[in-house]
C-alpha atoms as a PDB file:
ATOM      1  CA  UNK A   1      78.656  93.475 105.550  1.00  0.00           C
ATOM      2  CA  UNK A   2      79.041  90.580 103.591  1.00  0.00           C
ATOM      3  CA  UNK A   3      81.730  89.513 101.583  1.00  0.00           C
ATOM      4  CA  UNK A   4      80.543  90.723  98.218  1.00  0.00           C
ATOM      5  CA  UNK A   5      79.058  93.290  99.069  1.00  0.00           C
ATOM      6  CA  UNK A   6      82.399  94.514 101.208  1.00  0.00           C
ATOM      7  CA  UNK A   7      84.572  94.250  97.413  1.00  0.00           C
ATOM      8  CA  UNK A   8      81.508  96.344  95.597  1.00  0.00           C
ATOM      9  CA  UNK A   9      82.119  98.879  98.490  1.00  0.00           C
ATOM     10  CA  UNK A  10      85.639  98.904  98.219  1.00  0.00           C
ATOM     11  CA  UNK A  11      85.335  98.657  94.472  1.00  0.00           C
ATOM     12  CA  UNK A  12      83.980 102.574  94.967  1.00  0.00           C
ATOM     13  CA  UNK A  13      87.384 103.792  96.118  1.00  0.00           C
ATOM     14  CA  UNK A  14      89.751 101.291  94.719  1.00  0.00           C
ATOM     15  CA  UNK A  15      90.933 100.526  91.524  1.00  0.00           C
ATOM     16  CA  UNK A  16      94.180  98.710  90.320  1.00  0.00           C
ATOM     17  CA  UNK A  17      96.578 100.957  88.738  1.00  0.00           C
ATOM     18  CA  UNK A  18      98.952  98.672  86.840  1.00  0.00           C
ATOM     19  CA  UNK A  19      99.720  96.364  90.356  1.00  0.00           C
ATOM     20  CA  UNK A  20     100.861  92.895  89.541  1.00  0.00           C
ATOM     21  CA  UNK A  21     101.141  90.997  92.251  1.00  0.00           C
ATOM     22  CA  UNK A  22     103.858  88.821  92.081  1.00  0.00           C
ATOM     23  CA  UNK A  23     105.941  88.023  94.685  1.00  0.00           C
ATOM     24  CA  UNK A  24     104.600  89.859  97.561  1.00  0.00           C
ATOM     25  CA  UNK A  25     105.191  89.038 101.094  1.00  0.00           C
ATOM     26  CA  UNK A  26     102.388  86.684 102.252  1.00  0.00           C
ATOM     27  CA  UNK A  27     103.808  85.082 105.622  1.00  0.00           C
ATOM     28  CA  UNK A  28     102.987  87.928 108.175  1.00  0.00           C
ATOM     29  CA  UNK A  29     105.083  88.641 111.038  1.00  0.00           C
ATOM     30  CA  UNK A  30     104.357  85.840 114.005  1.00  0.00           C
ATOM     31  CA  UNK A  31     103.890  88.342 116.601  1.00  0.00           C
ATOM     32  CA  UNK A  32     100.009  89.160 117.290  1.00  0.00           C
ATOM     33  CA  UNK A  33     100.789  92.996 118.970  1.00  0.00           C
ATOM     34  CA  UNK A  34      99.964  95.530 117.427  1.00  0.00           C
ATOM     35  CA  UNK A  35     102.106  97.771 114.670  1.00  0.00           C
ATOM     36  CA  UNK A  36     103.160 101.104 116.565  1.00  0.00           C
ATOM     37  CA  UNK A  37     104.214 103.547 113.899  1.00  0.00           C
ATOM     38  CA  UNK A  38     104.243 107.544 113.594  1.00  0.00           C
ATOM     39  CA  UNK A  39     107.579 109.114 112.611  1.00  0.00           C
ATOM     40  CA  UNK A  40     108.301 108.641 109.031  1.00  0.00           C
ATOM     41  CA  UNK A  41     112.149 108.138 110.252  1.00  0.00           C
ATOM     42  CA  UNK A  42     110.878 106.062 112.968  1.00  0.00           C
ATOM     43  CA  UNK A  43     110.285 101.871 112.862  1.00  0.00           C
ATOM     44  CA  UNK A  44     107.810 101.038 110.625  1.00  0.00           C
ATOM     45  CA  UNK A  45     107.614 104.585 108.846  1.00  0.00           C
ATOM     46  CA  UNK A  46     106.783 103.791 105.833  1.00  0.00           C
ATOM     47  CA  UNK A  47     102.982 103.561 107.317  1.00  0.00           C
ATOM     48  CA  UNK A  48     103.358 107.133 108.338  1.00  0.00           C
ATOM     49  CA  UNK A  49     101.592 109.933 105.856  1.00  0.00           C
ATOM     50  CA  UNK A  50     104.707 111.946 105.713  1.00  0.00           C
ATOM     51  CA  UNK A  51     106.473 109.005 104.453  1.00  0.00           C
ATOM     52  CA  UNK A  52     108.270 110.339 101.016  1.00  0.00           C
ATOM     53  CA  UNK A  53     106.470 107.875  98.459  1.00  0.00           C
ATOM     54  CA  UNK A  54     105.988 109.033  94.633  1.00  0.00           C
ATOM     55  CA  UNK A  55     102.342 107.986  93.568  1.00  0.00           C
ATOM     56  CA  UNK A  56      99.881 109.347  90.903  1.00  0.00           C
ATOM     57  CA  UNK A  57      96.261 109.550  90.764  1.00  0.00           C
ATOM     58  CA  UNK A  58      95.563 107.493  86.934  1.00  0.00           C
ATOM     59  CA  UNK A  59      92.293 108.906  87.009  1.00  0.00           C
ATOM     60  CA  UNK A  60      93.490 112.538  86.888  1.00  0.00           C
ATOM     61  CA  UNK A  61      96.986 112.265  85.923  1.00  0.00           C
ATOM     62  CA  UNK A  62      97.006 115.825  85.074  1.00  0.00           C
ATOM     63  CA  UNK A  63      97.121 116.757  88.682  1.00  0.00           C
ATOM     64  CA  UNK A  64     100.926 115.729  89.080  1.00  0.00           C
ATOM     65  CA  UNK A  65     103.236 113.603  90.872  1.00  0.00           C
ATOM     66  CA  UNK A  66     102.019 113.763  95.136  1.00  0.00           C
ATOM     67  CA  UNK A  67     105.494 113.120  97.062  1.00  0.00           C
ATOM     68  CA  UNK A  68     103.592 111.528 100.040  1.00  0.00           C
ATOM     69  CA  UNK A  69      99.915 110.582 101.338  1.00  0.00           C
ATOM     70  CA  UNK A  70      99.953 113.595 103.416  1.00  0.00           C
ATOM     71  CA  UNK A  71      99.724 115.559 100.374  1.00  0.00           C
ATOM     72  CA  UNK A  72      97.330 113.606  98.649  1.00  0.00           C
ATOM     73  CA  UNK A  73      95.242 114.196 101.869  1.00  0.00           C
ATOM     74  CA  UNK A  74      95.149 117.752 102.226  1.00  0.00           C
ATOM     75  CA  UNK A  75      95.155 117.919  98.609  1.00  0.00           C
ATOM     76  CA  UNK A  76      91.716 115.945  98.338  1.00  0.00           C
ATOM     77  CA  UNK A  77      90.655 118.300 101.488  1.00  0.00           C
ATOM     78  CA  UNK A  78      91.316 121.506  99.841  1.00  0.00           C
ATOM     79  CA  UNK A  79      89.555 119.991  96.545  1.00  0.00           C
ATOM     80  CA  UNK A  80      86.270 118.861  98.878  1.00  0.00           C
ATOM     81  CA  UNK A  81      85.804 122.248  99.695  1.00  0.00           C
ATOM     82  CA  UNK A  82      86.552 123.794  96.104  1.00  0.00           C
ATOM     83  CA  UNK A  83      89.549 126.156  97.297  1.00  0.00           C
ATOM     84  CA  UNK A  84      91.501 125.393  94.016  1.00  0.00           C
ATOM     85  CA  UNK A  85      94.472 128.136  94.648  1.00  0.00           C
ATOM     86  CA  UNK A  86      95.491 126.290  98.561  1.00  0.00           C
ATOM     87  CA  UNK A  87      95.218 123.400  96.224  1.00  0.00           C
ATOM     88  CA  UNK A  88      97.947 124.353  93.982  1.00  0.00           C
ATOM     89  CA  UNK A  89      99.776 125.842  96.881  1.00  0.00           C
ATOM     90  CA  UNK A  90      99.848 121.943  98.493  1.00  0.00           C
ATOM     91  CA  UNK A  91     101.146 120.674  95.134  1.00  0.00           C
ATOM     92  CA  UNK A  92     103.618 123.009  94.799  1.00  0.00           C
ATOM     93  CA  UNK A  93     105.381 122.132  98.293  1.00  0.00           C
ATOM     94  CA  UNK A  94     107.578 119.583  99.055  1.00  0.00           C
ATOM     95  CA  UNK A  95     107.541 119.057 102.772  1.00  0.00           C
ATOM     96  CA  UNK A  96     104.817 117.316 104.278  1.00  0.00           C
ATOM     97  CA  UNK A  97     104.797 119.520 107.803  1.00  0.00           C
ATOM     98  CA  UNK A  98     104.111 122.801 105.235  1.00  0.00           C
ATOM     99  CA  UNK A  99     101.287 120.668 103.007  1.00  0.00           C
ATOM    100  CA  UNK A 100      99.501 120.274 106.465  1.00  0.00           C
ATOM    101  CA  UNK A 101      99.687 123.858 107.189  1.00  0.00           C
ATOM    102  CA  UNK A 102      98.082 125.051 103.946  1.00  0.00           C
ATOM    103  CA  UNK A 103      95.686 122.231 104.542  1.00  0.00           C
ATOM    104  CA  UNK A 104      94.897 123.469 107.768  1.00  0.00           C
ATOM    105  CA  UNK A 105      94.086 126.792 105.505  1.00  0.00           C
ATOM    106  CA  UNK A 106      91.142 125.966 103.830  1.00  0.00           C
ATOM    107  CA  UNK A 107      88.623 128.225 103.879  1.00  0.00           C
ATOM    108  CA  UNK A 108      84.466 127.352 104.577  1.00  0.00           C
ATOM    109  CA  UNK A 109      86.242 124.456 106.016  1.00  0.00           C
ATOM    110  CA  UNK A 110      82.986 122.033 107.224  1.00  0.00           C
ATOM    111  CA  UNK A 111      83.561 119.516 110.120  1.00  0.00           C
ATOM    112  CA  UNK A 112      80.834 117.341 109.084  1.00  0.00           C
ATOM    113  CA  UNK A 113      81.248 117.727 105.384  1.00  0.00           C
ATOM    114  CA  UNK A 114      85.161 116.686 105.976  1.00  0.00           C
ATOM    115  CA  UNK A 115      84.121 113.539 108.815  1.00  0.00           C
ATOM    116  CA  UNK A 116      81.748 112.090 105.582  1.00  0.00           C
ATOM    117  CA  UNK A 117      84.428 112.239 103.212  1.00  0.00           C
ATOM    118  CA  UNK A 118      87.628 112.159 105.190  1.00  0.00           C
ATOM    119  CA  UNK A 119      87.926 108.267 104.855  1.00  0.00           C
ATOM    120  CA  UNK A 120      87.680 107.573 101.534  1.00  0.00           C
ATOM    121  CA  UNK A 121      90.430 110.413 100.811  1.00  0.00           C
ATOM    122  CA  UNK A 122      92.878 108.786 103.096  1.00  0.00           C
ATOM    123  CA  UNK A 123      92.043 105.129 101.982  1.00  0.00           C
ATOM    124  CA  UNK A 124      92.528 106.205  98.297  1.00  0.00           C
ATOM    125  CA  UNK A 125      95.821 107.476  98.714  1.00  0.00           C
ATOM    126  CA  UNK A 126      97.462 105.037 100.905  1.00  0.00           C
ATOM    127  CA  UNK A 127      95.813 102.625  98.116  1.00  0.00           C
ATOM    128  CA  UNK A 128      97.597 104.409  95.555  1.00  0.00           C
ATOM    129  CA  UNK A 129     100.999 105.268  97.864  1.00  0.00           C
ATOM    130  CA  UNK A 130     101.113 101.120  98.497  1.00  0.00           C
ATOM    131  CA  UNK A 131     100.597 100.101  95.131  1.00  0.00           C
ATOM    132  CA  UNK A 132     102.946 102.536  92.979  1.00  0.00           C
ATOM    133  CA  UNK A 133     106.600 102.443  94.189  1.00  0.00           C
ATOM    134  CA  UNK A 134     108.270 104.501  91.732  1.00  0.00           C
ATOM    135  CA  UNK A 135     111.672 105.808  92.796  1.00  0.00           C
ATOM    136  CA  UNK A 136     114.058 104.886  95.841  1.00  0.00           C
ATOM    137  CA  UNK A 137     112.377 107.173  98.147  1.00  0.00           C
ATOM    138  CA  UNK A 138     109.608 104.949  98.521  1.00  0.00           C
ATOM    139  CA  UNK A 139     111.428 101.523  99.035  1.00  0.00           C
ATOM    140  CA  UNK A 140     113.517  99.595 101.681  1.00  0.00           C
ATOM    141  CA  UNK A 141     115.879  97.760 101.963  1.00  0.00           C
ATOM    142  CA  UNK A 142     114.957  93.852 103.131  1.00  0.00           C
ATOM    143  CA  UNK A 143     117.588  91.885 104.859  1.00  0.00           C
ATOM    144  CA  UNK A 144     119.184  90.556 101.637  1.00  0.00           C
ATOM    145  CA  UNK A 145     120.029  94.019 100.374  1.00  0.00           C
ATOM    146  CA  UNK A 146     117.316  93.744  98.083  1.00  0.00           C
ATOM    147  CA  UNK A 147     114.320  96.387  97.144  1.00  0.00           C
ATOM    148  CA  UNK A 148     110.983  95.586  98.823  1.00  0.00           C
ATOM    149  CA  UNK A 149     108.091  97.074  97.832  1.00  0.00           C
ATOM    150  CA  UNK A 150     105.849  98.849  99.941  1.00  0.00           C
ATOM    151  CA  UNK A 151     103.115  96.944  99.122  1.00  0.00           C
ATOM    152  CA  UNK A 152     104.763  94.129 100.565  1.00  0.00           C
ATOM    153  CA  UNK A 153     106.444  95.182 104.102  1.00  0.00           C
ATOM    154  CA  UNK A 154     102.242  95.495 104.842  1.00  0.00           C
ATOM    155  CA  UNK A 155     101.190  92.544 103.317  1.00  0.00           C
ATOM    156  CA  UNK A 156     103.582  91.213 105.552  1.00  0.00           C
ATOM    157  CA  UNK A 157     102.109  92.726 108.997  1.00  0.00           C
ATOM    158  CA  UNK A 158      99.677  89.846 108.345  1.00  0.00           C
ATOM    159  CA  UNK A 159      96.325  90.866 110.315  1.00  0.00           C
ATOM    160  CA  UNK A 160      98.033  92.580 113.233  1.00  0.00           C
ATOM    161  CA  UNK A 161      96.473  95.813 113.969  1.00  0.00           C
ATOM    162  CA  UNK A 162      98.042  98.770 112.580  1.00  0.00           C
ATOM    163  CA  UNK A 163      98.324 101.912 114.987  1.00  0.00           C
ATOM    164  CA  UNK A 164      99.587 105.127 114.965  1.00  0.00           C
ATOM    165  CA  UNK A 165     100.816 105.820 118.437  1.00  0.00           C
ATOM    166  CA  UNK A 166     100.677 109.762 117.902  1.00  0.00           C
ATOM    167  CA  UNK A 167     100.943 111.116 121.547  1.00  0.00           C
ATOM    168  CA  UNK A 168      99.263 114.241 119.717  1.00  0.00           C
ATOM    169  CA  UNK A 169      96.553 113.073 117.632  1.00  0.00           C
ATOM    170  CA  UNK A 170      93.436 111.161 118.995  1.00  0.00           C
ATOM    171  CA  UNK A 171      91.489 111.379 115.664  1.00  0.00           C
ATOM    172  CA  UNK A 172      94.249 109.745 113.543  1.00  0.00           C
ATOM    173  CA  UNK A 173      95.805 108.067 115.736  1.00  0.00           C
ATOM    174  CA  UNK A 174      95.559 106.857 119.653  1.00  0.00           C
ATOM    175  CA  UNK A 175      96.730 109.785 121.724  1.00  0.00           C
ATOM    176  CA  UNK A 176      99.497 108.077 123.012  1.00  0.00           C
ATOM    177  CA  UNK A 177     102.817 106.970 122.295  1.00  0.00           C
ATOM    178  CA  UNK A 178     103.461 103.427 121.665  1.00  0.00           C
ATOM    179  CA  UNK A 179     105.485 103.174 125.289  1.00  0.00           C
ATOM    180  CA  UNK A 180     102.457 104.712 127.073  1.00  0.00           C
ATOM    181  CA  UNK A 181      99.291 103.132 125.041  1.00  0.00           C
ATOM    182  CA  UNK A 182     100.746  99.823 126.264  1.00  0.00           C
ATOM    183  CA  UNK A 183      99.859 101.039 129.746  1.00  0.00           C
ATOM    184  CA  UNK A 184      96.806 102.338 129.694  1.00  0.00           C
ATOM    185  CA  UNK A 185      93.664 100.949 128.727  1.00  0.00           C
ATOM    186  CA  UNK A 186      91.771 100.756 124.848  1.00  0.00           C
ATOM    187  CA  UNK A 187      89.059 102.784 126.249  1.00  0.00           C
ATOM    188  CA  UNK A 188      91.250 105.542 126.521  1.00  0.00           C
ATOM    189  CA  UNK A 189      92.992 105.062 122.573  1.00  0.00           C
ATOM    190  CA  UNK A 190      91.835 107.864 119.942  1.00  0.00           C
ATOM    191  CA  UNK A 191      89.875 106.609 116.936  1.00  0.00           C
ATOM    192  CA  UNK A 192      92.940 105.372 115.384  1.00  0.00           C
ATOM    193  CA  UNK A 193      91.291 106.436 111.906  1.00  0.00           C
ATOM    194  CA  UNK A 194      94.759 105.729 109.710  1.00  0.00           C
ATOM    195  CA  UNK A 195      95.489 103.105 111.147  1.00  0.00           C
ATOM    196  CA  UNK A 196      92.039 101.419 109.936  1.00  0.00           C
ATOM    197  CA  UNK A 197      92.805 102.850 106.902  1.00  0.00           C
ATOM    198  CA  UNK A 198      95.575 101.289 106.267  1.00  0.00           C
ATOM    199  CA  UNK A 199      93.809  97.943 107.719  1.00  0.00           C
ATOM    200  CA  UNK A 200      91.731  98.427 104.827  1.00  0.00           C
ATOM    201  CA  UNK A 201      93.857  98.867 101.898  1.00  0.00           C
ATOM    202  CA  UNK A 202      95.868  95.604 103.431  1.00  0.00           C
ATOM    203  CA  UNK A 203      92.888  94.159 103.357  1.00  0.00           C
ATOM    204  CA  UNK A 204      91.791  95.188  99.758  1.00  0.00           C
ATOM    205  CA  UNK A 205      95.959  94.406  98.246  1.00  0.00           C
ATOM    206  CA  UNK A 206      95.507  90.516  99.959  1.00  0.00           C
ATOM    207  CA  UNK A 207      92.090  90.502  98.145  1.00  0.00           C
ATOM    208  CA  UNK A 208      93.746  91.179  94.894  1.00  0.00           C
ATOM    209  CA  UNK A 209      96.341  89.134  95.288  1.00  0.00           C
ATOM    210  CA  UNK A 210      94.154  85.709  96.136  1.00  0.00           C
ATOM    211  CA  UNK A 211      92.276  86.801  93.038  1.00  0.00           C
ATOM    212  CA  UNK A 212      95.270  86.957  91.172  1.00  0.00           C
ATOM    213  CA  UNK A 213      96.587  83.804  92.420  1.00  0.00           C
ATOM    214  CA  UNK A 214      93.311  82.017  92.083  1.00  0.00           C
ATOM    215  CA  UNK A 215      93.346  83.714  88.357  1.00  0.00           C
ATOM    216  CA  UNK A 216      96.384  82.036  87.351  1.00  0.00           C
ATOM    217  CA  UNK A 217      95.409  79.013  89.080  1.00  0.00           C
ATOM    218  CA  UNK A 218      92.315  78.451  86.631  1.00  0.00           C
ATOM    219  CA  UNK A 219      94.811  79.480  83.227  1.00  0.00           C
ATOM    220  CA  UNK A 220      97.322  76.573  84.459  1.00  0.00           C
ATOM    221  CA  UNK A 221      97.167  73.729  81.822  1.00  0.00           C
ATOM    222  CA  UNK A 222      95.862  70.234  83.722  1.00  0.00           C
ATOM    223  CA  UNK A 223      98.066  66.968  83.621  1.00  0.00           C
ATOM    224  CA  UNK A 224      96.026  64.021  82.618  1.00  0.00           C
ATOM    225  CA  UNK A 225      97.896  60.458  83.159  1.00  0.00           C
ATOM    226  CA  UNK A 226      98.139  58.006  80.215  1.00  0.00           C
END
């Protein structure tokens, strides 16, 4: 896919939401391993879907505040299969373990109907979770005691690939912890799915930010010598 026609793609399930790139971290980590995550409380975290990070949805602001990704994501599951009531239930709750649970719930629940649409959901959110930090809960602290936005901790992976080393999980993530997946070989990984995800959205927030840049670049008033 070329370039322009990979933006019109993403254009389909991205859209800014207020994001003004500014300062964002744009010198990536020097290390080319990959980014184990899966524990929210765990190194890198704040990748994780039960990471607590306030975001909204500005298309349908009605729906409410989602506390985490992992709520927008079996939110959007219960909605693909019309089971408004679980939906409201997954709103209602707070803890990302229970959100799964009544995700897990849906009724008429359609492998193949979920596998088309499944992406997109998770891509959206993480879109919207990386690009709206809007209380504590969904910062960190950087080495000068400062606020860093989540936005830029990936940013600042660089292009290392992003994995979640679930020992559990070979859909989401690899099957393996990040200990053991060092030890065995790729052909054994899972399908990694959120961690391309959240390759993509990187991808999509370092788009936006050389447009930005190039942008400002273009309104810049030229110097001409006398």
């Amino acid at each position: 896919m070329g370039r322009g026609q990979k933006q019109k793609h993403q254009q389909k399930i991205f859209y800014t939401s207020g994001y003004q790139p500014s300062d964002a971290a744009t010198t990536s980590d020097s290390s080319s391993d990959p980014v184990f995550f899966w524990k929210e409380d765990q190194e890198h975290g704040y990748l994780c879907q039960w990471y607590k990070s306030a975001f909204t949805d500005p298309s349908n602001p009605s729906t409410g505040t989602f506390n985490c990704a992992e709520q927008w994501m079996m939110y959007g599951k219960a909605i693909a299969f019309g089971d408004q009531a679980i939906a409201a239930e997954i709103m209602k709750c707070t803890s990302p373990r229970k959100q799964k649970v009544l995700g897990q719930q849906v009724p008429n629940f359609n492998e193949a109907k979920w596998n088309e649409v499944r992406d997109a959901i998770v891509e959206r959110g993480n879109y919207l979770k990386f690009t709206q930090c809007t209380d504590v809960a969904s910062m960190k602290m950087d080495d000068r005691g400062e606020a860093k936005a989540l936005k830029e901790m990936l940013l600042a992976t660089g292009d290392r690939e992003l994995v979640e080393a679930s020992p559990f999980d070979k859909i989401w993530g690899i099957g393996f912890d990040a200990e053991r997946a060092v030890t065995v070989s790729r052909a054994q990984w899972g399908q990694n799915l959120l961690g391309k995800a959240l390759m993509k959205v990187r991808d999509t927030l370092r788009e936006e930010l050389e447009g930005t840049e190039a942008a400002a670049a273009e309104e810049e008033p030229s110097t001409t010598l006398t």
